[in-house]
PDB file of N, CA and C in Angstrom:
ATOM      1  N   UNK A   1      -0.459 -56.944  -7.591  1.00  0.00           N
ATOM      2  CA  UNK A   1      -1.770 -57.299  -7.053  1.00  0.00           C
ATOM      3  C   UNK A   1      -2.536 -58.080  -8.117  1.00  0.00           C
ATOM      4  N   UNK A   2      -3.121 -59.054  -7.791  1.00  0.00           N
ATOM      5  CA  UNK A   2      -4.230 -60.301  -8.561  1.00  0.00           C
ATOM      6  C   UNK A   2      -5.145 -58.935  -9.519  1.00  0.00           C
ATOM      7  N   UNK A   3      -5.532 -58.425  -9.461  1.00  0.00           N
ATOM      8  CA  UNK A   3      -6.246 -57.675 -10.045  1.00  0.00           C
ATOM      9  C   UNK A   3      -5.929 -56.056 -10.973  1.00  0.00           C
ATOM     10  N   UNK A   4      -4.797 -55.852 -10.765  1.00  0.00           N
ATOM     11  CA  UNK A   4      -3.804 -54.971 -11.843  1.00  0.00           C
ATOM     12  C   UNK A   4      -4.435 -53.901 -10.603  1.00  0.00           C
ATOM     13  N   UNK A   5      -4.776 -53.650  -9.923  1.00  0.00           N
ATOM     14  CA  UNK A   5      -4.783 -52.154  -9.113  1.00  0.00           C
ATOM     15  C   UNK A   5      -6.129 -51.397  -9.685  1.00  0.00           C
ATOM     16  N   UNK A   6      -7.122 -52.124 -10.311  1.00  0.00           N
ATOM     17  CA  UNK A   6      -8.148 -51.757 -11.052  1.00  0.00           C
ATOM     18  C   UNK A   6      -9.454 -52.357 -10.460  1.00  0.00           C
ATOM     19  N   UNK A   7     -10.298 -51.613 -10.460  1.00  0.00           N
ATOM     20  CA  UNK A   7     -11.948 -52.145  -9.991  1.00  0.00           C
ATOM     21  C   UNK A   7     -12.146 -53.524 -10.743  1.00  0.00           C
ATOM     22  N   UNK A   8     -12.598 -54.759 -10.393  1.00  0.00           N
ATOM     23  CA  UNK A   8     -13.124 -55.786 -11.237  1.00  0.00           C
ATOM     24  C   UNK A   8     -14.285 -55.377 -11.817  1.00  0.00           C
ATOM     25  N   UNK A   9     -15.051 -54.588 -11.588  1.00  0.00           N
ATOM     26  CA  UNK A   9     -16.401 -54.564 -11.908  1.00  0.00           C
ATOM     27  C   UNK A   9     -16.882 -53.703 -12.764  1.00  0.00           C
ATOM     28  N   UNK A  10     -16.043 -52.414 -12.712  1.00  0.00           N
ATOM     29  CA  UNK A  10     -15.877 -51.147 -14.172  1.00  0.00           C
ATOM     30  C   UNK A  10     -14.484 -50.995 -14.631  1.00  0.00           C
ATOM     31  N   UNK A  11     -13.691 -51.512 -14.106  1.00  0.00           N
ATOM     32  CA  UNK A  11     -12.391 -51.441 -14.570  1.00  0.00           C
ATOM     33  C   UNK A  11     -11.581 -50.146 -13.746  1.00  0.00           C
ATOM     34  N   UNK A  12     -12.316 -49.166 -13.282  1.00  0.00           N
ATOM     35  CA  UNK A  12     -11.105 -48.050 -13.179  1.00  0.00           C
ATOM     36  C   UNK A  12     -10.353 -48.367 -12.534  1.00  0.00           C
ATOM     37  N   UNK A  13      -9.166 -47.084 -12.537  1.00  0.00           N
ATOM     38  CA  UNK A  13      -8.011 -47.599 -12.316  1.00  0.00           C
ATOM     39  C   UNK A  13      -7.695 -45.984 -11.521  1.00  0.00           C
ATOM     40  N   UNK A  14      -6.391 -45.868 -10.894  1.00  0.00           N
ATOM     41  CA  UNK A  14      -6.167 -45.219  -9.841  1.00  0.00           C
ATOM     42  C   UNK A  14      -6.918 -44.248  -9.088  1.00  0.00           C
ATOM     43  N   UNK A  15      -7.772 -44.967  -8.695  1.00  0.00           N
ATOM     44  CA  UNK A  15      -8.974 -44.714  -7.953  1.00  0.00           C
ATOM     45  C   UNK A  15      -8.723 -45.591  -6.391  1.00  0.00           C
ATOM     46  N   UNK A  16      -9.058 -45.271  -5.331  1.00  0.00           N
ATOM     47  CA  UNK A  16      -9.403 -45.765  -4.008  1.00  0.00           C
ATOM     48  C   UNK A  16     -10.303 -47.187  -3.910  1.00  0.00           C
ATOM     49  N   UNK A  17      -9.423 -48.301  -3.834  1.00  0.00           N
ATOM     50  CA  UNK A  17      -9.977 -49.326  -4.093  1.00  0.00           C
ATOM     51  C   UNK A  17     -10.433 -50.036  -2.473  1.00  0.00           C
ATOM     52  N   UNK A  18     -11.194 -51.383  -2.465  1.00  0.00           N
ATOM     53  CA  UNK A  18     -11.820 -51.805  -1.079  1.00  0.00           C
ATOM     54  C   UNK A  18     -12.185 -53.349  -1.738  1.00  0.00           C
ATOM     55  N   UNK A  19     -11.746 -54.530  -0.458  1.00  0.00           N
ATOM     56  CA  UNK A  19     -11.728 -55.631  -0.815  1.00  0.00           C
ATOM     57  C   UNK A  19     -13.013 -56.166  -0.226  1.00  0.00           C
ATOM     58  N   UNK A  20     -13.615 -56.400  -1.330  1.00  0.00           N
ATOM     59  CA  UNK A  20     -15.259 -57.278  -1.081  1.00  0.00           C
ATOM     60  C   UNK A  20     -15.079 -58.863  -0.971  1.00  0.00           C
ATOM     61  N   UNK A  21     -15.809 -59.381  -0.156  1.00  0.00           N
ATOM     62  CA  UNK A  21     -15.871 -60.571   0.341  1.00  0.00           C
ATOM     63  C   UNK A  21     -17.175 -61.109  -1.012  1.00  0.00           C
ATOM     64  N   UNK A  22     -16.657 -62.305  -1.519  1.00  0.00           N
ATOM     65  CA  UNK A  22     -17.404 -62.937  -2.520  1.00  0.00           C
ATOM     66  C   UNK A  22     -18.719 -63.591  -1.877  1.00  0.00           C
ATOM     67  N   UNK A  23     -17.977 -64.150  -1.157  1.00  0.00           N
ATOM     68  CA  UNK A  23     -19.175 -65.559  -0.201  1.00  0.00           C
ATOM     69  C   UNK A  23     -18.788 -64.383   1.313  1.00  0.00           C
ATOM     70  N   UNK A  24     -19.562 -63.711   1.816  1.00  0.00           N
ATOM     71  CA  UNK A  24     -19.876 -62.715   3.137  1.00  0.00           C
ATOM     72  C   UNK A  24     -18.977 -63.600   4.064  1.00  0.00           C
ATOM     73  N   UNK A  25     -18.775 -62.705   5.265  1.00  0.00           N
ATOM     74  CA  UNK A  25     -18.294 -63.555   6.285  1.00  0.00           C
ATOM     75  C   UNK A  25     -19.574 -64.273   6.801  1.00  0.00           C
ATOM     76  N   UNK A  26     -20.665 -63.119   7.271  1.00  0.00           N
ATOM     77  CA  UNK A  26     -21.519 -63.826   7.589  1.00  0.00           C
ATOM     78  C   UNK A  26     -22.607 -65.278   7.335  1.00  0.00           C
ATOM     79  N   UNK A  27     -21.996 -65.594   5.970  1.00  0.00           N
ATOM     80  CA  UNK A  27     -22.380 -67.149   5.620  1.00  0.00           C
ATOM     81  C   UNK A  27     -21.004 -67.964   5.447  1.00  0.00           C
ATOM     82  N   UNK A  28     -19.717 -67.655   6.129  1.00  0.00           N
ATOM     83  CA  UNK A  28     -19.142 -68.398   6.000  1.00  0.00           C
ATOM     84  C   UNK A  28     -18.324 -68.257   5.452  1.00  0.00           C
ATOM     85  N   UNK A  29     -18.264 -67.233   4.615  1.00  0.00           N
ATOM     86  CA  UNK A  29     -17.221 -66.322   3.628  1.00  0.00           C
ATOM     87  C   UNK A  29     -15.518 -66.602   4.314  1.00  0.00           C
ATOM     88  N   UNK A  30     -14.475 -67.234   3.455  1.00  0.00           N
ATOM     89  CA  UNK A  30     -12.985 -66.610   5.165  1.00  0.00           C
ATOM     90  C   UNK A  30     -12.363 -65.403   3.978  1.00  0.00           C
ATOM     91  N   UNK A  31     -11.486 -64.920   5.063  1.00  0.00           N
ATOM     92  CA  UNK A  31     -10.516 -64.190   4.380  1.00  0.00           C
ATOM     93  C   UNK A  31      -9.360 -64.409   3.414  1.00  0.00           C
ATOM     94  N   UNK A  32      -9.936 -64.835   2.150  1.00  0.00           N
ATOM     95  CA  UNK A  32      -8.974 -65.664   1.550  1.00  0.00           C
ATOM     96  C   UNK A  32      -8.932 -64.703   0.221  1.00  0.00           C
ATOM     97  N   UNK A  33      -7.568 -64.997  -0.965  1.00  0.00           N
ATOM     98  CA  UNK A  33      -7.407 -64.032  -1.595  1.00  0.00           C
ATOM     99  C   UNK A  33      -8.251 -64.812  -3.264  1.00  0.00           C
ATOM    100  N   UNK A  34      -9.022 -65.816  -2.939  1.00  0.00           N
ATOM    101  CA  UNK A  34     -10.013 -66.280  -3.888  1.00  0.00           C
ATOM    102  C   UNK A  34     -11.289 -65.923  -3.614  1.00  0.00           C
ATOM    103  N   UNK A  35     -11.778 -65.734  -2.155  1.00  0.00           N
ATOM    104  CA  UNK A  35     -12.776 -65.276  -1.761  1.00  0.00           C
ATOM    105  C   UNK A  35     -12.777 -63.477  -1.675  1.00  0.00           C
ATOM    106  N   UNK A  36     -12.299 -63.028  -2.063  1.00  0.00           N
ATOM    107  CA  UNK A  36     -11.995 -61.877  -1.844  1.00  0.00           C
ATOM    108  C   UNK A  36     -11.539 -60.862  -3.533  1.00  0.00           C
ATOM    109  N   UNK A  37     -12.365 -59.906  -3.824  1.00  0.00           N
ATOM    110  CA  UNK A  37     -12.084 -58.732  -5.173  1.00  0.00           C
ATOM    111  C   UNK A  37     -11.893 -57.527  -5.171  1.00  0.00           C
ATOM    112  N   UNK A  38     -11.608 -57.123  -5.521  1.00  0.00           N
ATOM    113  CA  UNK A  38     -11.103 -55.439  -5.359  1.00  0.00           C
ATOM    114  C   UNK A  38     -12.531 -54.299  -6.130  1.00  0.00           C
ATOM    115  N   UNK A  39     -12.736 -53.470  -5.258  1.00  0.00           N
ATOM    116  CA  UNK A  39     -14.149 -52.557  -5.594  1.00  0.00           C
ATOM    117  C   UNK A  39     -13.899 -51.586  -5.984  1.00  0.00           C
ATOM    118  N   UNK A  40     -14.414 -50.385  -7.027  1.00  0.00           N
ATOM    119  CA  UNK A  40     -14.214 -48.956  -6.180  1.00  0.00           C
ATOM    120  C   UNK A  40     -14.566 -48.556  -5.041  1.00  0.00           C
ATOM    121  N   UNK A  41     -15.098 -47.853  -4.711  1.00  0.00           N
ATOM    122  CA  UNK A  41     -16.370 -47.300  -3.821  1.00  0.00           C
ATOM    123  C   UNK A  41     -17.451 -47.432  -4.219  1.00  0.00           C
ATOM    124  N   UNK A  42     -17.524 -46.859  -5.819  1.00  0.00           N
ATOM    125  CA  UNK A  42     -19.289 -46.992  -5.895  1.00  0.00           C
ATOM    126  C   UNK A  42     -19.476 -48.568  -6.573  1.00  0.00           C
ATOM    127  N   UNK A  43     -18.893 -49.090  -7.123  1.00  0.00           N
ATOM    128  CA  UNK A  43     -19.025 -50.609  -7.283  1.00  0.00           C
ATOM    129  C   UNK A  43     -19.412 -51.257  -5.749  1.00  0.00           C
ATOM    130  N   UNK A  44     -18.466 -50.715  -4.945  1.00  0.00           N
ATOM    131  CA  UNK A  44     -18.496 -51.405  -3.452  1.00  0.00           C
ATOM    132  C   UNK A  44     -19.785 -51.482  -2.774  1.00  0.00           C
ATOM    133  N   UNK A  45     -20.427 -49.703  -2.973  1.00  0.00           N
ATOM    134  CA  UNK A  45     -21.607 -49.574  -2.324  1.00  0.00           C
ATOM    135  C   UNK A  45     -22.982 -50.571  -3.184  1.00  0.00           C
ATOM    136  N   UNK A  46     -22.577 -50.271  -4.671  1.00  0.00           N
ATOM    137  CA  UNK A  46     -24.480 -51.254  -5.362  1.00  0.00           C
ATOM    138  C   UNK A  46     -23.912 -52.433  -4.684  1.00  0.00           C
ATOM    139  N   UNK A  47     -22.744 -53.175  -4.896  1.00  0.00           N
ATOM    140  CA  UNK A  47     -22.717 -54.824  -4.842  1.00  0.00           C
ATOM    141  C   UNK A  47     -23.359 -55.076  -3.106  1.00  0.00           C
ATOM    142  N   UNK A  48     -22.709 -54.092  -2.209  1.00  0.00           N
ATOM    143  CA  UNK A  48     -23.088 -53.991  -0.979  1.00  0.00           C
ATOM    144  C   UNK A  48     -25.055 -53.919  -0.659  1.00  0.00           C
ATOM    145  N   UNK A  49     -25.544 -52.634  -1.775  1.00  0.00           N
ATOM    146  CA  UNK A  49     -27.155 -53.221  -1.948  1.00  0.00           C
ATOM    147  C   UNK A  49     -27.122 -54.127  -2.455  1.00  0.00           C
ATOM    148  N   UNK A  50     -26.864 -54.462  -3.228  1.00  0.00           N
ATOM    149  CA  UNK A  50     -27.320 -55.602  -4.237  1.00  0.00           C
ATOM    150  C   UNK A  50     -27.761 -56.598  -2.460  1.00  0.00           C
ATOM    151  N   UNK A  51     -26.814 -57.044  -1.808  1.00  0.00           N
ATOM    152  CA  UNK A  51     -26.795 -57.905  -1.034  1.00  0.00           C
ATOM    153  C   UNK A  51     -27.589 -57.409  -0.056  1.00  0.00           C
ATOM    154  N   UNK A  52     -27.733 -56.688   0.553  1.00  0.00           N
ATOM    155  CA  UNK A  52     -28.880 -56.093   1.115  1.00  0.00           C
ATOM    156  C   UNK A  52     -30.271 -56.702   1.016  1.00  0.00           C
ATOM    157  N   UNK A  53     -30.673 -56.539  -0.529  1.00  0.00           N
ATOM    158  CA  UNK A  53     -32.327 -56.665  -1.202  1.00  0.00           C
ATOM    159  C   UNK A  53     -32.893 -58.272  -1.309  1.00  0.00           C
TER     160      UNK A  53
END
């Protein structure tokens, strides 16, 4: 896997990972494996506020 099986964003590692969309679908974002990073959960959920606010 592009990303060693590890969160991009804190690094951990064999933890339950989830693929975040860089550019959203909803502006246009596609499903591509450049548009697309690997989360934990709680990385998943702030970046998910982050976009929210």
């Amino acid at each position: 896997m592009r990303d060693k099986y590890q969160c991009v964003s804190c690094g951990k590692k064999q933890v339950q990972l989830q693929a975040h969309h860089i550019v959203h679908q909803s502006q246009g974002g596609k499903d591509t494996i450049k548009n697309l990073i690997t989360l934990c959960q709680q990385c998943f959920t702030l970046k998910f506020r982050e976009t929210l606010a």
